[in-house]
PDB file of N, CA and C in Angstrom:
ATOM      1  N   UNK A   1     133.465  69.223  98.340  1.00  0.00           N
ATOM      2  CA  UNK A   1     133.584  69.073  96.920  1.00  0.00           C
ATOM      3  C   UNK A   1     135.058  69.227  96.547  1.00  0.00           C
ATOM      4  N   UNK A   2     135.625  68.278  95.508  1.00  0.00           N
ATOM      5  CA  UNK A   2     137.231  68.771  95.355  1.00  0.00           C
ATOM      6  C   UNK A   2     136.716  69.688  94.492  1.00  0.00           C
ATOM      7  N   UNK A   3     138.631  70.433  94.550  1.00  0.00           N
ATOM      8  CA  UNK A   3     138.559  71.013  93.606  1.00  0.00           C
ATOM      9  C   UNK A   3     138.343  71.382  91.669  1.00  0.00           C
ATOM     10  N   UNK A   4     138.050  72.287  91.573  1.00  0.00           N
ATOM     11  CA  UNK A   4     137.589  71.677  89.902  1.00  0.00           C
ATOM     12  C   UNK A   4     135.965  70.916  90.017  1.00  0.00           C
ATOM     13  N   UNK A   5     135.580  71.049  91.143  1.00  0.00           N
ATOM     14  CA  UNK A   5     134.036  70.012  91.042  1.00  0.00           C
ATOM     15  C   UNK A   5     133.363  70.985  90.668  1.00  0.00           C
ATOM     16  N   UNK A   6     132.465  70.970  90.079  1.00  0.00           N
ATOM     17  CA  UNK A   6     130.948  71.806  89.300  1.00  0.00           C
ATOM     18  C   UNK A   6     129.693  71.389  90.258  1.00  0.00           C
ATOM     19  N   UNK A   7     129.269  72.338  90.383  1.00  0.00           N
ATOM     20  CA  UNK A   7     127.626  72.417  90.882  1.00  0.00           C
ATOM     21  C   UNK A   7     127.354  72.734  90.401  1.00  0.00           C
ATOM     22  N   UNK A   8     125.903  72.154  90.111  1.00  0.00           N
ATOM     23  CA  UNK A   8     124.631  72.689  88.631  1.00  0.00           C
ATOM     24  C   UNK A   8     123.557  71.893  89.431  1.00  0.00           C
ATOM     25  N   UNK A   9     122.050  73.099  89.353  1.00  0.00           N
ATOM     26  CA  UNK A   9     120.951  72.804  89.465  1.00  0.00           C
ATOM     27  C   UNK A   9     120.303  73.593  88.621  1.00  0.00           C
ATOM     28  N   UNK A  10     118.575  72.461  88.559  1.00  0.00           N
ATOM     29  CA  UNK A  10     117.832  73.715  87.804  1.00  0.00           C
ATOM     30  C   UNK A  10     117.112  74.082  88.975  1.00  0.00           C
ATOM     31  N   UNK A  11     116.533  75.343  89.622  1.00  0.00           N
ATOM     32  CA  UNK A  11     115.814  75.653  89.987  1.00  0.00           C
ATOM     33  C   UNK A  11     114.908  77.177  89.872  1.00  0.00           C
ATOM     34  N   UNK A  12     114.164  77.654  90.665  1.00  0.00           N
ATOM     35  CA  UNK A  12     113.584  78.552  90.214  1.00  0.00           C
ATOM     36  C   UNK A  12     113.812  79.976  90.877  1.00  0.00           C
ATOM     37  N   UNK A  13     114.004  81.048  90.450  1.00  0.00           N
ATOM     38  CA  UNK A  13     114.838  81.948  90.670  1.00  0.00           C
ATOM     39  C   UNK A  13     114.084  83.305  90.750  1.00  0.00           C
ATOM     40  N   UNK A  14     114.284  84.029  91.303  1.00  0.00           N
ATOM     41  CA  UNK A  14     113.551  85.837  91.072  1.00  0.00           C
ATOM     42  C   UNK A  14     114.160  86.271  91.258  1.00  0.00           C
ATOM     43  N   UNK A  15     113.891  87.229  89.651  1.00  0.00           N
ATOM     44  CA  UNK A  15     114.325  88.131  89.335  1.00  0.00           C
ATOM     45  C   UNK A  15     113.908  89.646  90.125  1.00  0.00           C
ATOM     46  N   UNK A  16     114.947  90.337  90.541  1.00  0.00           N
ATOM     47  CA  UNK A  16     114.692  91.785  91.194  1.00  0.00           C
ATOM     48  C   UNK A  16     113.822  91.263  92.880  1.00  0.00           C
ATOM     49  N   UNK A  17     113.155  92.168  93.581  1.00  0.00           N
ATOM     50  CA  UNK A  17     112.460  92.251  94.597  1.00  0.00           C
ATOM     51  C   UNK A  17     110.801  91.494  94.388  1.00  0.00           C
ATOM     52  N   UNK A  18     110.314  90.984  94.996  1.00  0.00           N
ATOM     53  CA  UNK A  18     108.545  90.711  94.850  1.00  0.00           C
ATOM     54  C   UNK A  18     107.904  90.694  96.364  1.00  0.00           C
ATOM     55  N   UNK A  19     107.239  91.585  96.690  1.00  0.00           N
ATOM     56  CA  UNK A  19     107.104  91.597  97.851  1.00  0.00           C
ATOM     57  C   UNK A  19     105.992  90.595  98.219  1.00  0.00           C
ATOM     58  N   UNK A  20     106.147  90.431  99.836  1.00  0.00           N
ATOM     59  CA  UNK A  20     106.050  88.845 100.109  1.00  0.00           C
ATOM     60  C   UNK A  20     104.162  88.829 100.249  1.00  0.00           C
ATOM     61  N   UNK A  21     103.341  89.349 100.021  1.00  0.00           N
ATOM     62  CA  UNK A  21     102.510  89.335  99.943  1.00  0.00           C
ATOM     63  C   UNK A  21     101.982  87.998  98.482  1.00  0.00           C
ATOM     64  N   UNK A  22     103.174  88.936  97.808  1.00  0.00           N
ATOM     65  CA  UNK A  22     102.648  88.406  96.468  1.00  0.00           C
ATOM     66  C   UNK A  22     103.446  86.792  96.115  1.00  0.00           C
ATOM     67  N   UNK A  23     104.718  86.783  96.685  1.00  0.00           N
ATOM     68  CA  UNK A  23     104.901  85.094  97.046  1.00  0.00           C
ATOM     69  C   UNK A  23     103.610  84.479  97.508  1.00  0.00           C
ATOM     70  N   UNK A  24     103.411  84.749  98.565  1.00  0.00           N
ATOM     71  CA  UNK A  24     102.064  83.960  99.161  1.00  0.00           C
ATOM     72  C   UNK A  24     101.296  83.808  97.661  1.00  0.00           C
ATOM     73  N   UNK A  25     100.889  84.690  97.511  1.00  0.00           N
ATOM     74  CA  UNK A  25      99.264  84.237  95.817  1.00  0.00           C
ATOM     75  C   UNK A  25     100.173  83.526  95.527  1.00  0.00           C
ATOM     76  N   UNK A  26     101.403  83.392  94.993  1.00  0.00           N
ATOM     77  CA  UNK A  26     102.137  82.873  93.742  1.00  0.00           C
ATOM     78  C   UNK A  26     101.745  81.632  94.325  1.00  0.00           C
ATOM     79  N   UNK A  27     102.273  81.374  95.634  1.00  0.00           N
ATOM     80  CA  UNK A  27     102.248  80.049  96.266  1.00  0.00           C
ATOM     81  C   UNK A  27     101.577  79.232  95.823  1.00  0.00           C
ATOM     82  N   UNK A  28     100.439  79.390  95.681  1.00  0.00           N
ATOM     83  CA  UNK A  28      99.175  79.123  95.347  1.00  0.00           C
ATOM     84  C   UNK A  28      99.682  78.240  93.750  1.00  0.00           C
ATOM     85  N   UNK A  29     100.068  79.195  93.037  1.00  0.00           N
ATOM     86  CA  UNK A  29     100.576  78.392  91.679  1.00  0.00           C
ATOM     87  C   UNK A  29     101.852  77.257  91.208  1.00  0.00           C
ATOM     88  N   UNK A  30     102.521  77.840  91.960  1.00  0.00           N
ATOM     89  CA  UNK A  30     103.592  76.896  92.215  1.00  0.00           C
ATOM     90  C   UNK A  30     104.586  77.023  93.425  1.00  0.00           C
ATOM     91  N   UNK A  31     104.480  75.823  93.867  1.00  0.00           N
ATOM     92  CA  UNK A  31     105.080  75.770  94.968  1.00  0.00           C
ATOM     93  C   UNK A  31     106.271  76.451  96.234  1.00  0.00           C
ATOM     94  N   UNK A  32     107.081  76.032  95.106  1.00  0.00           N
ATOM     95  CA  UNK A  32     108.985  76.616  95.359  1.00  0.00           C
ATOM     96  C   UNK A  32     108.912  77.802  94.706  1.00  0.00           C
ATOM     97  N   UNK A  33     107.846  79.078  94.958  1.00  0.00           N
ATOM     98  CA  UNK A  33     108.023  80.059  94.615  1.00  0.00           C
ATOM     99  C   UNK A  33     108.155  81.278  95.596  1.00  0.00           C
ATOM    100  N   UNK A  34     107.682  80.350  96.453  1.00  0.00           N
ATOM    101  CA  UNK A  34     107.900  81.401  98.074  1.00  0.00           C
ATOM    102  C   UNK A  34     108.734  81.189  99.049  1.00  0.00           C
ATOM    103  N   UNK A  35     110.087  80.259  98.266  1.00  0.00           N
ATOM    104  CA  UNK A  35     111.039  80.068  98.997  1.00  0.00           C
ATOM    105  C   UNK A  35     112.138  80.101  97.756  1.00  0.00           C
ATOM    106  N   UNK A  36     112.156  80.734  96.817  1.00  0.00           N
ATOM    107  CA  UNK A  36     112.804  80.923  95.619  1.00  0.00           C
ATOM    108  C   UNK A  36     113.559  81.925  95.840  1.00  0.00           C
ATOM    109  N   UNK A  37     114.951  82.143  95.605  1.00  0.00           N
ATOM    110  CA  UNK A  37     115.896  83.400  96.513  1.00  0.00           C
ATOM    111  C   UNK A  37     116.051  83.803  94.929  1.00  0.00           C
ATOM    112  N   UNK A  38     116.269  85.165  95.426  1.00  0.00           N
ATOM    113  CA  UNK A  38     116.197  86.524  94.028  1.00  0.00           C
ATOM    114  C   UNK A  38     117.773  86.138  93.393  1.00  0.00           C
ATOM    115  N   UNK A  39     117.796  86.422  92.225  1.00  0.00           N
ATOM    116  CA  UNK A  39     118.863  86.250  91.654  1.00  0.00           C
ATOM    117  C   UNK A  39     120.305  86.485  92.149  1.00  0.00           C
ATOM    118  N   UNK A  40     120.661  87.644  92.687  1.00  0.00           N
ATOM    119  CA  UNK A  40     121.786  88.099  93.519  1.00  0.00           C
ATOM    120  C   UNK A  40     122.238  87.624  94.802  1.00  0.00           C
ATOM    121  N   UNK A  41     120.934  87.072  95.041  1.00  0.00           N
ATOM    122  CA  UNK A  41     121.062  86.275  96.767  1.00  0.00           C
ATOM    123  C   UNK A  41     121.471  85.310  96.416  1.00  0.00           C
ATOM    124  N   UNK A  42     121.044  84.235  95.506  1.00  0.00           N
ATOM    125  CA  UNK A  42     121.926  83.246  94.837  1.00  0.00           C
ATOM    126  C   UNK A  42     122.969  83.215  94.559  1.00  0.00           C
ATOM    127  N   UNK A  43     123.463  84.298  93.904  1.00  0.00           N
ATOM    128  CA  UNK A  43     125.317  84.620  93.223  1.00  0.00           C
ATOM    129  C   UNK A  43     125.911  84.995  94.847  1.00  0.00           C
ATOM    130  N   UNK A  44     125.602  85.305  95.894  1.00  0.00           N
ATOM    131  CA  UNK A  44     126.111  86.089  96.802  1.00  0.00           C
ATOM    132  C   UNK A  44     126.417  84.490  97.190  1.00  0.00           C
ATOM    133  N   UNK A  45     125.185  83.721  97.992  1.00  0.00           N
ATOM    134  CA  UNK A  45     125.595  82.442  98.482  1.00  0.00           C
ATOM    135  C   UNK A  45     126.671  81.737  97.944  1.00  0.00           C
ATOM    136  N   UNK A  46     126.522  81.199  96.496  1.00  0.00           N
ATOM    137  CA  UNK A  46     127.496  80.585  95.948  1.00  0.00           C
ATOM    138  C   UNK A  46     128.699  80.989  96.393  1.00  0.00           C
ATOM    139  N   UNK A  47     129.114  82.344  96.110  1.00  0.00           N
ATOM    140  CA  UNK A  47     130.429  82.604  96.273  1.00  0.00           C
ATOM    141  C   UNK A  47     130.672  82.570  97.992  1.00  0.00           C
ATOM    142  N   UNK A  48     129.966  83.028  98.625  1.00  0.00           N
ATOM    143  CA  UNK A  48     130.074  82.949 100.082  1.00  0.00           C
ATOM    144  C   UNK A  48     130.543  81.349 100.293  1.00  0.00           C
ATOM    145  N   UNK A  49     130.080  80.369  99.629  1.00  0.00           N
ATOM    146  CA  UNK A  49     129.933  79.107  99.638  1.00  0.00           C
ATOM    147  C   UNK A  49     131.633  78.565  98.208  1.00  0.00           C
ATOM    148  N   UNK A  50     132.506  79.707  98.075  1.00  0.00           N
ATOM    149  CA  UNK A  50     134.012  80.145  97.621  1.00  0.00           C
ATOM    150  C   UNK A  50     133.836  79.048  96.189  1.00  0.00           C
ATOM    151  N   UNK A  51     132.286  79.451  95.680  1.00  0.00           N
ATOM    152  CA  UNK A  51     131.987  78.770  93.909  1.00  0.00           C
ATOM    153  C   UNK A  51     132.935  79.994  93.343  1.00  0.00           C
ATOM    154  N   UNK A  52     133.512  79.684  92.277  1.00  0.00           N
ATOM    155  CA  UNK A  52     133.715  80.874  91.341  1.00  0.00           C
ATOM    156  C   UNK A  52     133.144  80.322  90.042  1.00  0.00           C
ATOM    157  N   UNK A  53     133.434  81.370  88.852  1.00  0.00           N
ATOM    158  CA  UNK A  53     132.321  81.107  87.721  1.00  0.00           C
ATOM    159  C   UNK A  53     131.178  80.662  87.752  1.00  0.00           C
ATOM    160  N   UNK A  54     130.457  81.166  88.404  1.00  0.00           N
ATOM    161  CA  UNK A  54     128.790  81.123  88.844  1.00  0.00           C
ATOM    162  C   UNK A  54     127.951  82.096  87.815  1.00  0.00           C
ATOM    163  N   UNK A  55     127.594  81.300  87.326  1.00  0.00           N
ATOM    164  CA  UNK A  55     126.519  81.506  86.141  1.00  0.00           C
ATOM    165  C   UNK A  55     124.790  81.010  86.385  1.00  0.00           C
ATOM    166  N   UNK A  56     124.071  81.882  85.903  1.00  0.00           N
ATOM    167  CA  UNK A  56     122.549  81.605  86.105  1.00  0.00           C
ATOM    168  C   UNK A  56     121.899  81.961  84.715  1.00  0.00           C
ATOM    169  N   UNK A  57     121.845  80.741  84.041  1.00  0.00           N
ATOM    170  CA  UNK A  57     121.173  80.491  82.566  1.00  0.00           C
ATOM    171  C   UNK A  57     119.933  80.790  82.557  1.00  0.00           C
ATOM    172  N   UNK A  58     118.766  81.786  82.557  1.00  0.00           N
ATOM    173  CA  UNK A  58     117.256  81.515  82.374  1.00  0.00           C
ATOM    174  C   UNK A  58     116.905  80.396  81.534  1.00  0.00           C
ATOM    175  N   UNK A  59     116.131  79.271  81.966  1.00  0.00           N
ATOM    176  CA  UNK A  59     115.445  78.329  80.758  1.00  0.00           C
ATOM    177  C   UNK A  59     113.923  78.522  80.305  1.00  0.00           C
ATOM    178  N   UNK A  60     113.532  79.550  81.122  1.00  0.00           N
ATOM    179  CA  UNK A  60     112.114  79.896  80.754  1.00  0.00           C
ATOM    180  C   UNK A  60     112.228  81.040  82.060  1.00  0.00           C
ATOM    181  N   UNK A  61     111.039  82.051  81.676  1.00  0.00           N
ATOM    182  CA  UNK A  61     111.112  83.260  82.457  1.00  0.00           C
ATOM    183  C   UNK A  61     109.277  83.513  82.423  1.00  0.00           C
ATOM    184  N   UNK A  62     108.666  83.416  83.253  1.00  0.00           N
ATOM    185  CA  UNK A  62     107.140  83.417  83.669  1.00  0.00           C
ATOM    186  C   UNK A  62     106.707  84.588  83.730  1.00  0.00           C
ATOM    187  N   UNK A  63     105.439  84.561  82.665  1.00  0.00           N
ATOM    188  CA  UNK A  63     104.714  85.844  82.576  1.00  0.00           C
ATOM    189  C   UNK A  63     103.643  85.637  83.669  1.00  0.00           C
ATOM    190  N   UNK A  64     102.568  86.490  83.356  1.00  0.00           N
ATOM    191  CA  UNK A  64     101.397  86.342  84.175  1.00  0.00           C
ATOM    192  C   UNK A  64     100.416  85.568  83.913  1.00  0.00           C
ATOM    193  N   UNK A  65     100.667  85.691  82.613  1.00  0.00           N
ATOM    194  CA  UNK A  65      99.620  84.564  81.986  1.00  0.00           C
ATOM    195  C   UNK A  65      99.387  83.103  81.655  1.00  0.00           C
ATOM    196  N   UNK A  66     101.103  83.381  82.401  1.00  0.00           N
ATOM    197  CA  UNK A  66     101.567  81.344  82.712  1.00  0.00           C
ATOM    198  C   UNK A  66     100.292  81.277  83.854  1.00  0.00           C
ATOM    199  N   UNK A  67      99.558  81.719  84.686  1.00  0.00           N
ATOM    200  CA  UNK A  67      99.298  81.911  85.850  1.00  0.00           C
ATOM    201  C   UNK A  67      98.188  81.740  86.399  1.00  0.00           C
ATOM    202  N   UNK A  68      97.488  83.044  85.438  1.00  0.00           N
ATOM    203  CA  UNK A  68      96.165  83.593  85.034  1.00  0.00           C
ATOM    204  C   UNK A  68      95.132  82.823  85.040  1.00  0.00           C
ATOM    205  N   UNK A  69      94.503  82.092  84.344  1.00  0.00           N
ATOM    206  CA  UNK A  69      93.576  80.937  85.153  1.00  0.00           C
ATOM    207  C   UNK A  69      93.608  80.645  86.458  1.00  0.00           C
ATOM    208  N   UNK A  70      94.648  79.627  86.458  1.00  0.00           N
ATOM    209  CA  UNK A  70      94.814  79.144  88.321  1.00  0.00           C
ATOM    210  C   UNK A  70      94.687  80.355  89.103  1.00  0.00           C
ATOM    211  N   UNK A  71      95.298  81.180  89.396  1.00  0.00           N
ATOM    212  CA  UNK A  71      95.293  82.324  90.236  1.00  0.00           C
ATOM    213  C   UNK A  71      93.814  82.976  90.077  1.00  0.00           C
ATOM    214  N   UNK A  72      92.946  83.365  89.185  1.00  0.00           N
ATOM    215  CA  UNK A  72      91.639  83.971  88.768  1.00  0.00           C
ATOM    216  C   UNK A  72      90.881  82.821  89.794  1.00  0.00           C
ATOM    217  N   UNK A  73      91.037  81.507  89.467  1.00  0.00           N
ATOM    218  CA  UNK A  73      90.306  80.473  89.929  1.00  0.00           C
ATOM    219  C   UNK A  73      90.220  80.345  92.034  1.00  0.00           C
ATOM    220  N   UNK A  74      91.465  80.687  92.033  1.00  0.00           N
ATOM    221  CA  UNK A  74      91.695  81.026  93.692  1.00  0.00           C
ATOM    222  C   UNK A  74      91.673  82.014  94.372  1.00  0.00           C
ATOM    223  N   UNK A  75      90.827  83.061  93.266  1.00  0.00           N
ATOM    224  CA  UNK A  75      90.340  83.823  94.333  1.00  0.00           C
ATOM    225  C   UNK A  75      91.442  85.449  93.673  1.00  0.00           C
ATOM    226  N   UNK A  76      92.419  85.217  93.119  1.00  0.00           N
ATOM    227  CA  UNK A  76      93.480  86.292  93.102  1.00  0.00           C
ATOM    228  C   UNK A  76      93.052  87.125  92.603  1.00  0.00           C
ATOM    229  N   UNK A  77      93.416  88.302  92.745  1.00  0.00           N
ATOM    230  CA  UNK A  77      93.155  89.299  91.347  1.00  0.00           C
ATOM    231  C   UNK A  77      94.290  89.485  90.786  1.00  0.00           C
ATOM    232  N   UNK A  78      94.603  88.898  90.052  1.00  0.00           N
ATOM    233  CA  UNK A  78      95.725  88.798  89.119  1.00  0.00           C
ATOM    234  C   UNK A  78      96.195  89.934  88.859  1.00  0.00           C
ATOM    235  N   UNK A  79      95.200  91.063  88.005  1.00  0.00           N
ATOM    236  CA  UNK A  79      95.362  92.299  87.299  1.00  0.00           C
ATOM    237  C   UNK A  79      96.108  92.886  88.459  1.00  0.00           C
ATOM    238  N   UNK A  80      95.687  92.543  89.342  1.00  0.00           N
ATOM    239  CA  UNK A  80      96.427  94.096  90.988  1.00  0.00           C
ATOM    240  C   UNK A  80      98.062  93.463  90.833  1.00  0.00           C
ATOM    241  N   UNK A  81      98.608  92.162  90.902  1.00  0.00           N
ATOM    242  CA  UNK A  81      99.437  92.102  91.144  1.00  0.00           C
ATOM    243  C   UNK A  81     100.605  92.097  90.065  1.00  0.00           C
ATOM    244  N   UNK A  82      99.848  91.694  88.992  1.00  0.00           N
ATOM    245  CA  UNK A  82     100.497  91.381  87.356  1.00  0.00           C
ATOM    246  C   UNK A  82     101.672  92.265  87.278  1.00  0.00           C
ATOM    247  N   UNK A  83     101.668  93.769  87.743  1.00  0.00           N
ATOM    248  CA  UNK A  83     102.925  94.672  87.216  1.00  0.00           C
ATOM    249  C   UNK A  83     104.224  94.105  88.549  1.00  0.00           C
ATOM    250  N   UNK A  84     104.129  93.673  89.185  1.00  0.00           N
ATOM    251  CA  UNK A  84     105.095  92.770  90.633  1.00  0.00           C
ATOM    252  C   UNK A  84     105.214  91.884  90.502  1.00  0.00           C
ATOM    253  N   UNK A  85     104.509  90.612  89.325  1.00  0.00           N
ATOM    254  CA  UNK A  85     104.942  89.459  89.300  1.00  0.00           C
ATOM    255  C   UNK A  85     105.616  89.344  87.970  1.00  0.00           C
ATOM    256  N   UNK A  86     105.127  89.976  86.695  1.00  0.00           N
ATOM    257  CA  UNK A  86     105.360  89.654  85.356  1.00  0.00           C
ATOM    258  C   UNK A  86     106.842  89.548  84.876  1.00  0.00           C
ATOM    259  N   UNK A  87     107.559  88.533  84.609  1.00  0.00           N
ATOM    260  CA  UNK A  87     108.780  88.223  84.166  1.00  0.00           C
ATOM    261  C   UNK A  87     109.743  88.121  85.015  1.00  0.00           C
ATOM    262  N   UNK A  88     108.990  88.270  86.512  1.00  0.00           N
ATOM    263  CA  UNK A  88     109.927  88.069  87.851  1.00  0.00           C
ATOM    264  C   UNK A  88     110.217  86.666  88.450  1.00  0.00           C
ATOM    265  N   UNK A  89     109.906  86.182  87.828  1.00  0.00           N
ATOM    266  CA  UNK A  89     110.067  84.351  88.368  1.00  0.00           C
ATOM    267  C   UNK A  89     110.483  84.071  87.013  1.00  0.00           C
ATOM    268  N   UNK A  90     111.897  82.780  86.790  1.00  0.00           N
ATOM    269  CA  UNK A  90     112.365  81.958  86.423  1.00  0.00           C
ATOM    270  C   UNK A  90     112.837  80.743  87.078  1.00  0.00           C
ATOM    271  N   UNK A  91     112.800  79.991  85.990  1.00  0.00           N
ATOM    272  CA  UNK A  91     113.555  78.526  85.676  1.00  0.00           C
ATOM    273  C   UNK A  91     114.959  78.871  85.151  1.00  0.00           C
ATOM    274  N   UNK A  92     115.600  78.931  85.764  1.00  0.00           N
ATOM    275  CA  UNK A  92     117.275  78.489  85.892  1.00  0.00           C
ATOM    276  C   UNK A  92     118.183  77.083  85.831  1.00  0.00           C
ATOM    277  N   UNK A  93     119.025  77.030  85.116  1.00  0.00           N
ATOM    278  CA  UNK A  93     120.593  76.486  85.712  1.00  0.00           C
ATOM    279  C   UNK A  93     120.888  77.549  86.276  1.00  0.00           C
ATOM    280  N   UNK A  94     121.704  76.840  87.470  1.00  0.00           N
ATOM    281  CA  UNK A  94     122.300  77.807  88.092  1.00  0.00           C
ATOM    282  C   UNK A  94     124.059  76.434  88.556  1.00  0.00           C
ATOM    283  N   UNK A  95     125.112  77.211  88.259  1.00  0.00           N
ATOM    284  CA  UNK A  95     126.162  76.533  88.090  1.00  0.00           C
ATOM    285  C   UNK A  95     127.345  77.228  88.698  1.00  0.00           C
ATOM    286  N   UNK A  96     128.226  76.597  89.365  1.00  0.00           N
ATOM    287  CA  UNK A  96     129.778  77.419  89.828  1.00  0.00           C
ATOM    288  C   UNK A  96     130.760  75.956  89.771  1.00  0.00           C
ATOM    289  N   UNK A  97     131.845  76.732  89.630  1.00  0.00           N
ATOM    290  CA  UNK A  97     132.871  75.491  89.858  1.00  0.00           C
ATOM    291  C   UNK A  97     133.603  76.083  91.509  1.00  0.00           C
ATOM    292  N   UNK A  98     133.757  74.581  92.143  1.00  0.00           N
ATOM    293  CA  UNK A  98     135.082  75.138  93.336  1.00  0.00           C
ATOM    294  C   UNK A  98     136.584  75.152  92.699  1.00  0.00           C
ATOM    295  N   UNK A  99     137.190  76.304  93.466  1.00  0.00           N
ATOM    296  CA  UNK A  99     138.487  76.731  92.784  1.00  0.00           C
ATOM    297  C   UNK A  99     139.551  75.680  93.345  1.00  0.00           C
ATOM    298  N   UNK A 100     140.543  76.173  93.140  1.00  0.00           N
ATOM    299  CA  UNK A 100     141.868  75.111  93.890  1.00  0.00           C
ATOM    300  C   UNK A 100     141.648  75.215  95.532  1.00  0.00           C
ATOM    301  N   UNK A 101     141.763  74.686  96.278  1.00  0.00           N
ATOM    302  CA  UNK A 101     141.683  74.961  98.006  1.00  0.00           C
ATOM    303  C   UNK A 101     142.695  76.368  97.889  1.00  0.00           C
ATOM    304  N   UNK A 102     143.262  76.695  97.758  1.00  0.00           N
ATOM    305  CA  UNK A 102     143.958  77.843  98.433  1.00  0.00           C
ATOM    306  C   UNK A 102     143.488  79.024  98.050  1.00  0.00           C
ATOM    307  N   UNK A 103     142.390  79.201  97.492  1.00  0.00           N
ATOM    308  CA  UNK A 103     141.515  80.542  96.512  1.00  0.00           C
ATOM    309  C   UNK A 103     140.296  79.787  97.076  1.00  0.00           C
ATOM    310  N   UNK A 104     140.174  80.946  98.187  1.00  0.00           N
ATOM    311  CA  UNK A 104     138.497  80.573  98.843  1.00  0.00           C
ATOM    312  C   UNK A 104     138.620  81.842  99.568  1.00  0.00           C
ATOM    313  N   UNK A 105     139.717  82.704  99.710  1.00  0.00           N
ATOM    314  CA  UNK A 105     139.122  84.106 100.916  1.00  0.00           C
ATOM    315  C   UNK A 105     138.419  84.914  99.937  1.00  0.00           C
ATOM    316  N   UNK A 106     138.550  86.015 100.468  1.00  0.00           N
ATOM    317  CA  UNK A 106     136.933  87.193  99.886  1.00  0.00           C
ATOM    318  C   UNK A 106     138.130  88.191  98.196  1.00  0.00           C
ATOM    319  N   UNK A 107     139.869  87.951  98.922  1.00  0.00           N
ATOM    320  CA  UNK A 107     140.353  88.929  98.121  1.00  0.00           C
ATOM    321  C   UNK A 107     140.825  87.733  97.416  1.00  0.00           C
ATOM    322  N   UNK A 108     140.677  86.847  97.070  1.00  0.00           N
ATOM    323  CA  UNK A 108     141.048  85.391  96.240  1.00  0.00           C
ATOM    324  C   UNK A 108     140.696  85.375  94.696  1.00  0.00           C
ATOM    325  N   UNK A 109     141.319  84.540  93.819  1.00  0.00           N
ATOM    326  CA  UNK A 109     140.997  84.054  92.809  1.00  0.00           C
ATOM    327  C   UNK A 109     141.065  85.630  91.512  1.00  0.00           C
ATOM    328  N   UNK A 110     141.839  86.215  91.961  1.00  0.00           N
ATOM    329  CA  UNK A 110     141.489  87.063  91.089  1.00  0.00           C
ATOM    330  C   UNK A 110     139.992  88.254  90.831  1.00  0.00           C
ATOM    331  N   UNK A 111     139.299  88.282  91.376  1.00  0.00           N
ATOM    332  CA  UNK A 111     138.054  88.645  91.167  1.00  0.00           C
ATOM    333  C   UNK A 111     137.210  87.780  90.376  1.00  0.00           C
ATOM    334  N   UNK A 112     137.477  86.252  89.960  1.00  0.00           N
ATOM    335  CA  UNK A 112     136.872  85.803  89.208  1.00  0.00           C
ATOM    336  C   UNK A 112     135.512  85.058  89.493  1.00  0.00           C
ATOM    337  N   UNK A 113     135.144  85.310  90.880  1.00  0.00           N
ATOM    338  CA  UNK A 113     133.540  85.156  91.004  1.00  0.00           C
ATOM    339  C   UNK A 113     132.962  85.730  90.496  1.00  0.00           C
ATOM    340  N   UNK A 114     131.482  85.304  90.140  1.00  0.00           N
ATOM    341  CA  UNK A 114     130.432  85.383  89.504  1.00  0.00           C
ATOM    342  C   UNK A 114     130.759  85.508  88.080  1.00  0.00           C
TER     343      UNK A 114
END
């Protein structure tokens, strides 16, 4: 990417820890949810990957009750898992720009990642 280029996707994001039990049910509801990296693992890559200004916009943030049917219907018990899933999955932009080539080491750019 030159420099000054922008990366932007939307994809789907978790928030904090969800242990992987409960990916699996989610699975069940939507897809790219059990391969969805937690918010910080995202900001870590980017910059590992020498993005700076890396920003992650929520565009919607998923309760349980986005869920609740489908999951009831397959068997889940929703209620057991509801306090581990509720508001832990989003829909993101997620965006960084690459810096000039010579601001890419770890003590670079000022501190101006993330």
């Amino acid at each position: 990417m030159k420099p000054g280029g922008r990366f932007a996707v939307s994809d789907v994001v978790v928030r904090g820890t969800v242990p992987d039990a409960v990916r699996q049910s989610m699975l069940l509801w939507v897809g790219c949810i059990a391969g969805a990296l937690e918010e910080e693992d995202y900001r870590a890559k980017l910059a590992a990957a020498c993005f700076i200004s890396i920003g992650i916009e929520p565009t919607r943030v998923y309760s349980i009750e986005d869920a609740r049917q489908f999951l009831t219907e397959a068997g889940v018990d929703v209620d057991a898992i509801a306090p581990q899933v509720d508001g832990r999955f989003m829909s993101a932009f997620i965006r960084g720009t690459k810096p000039n080539p010579t601001c890419c080491g770890t003590d670079c750019c000022g501190g101006a990642r993330g």
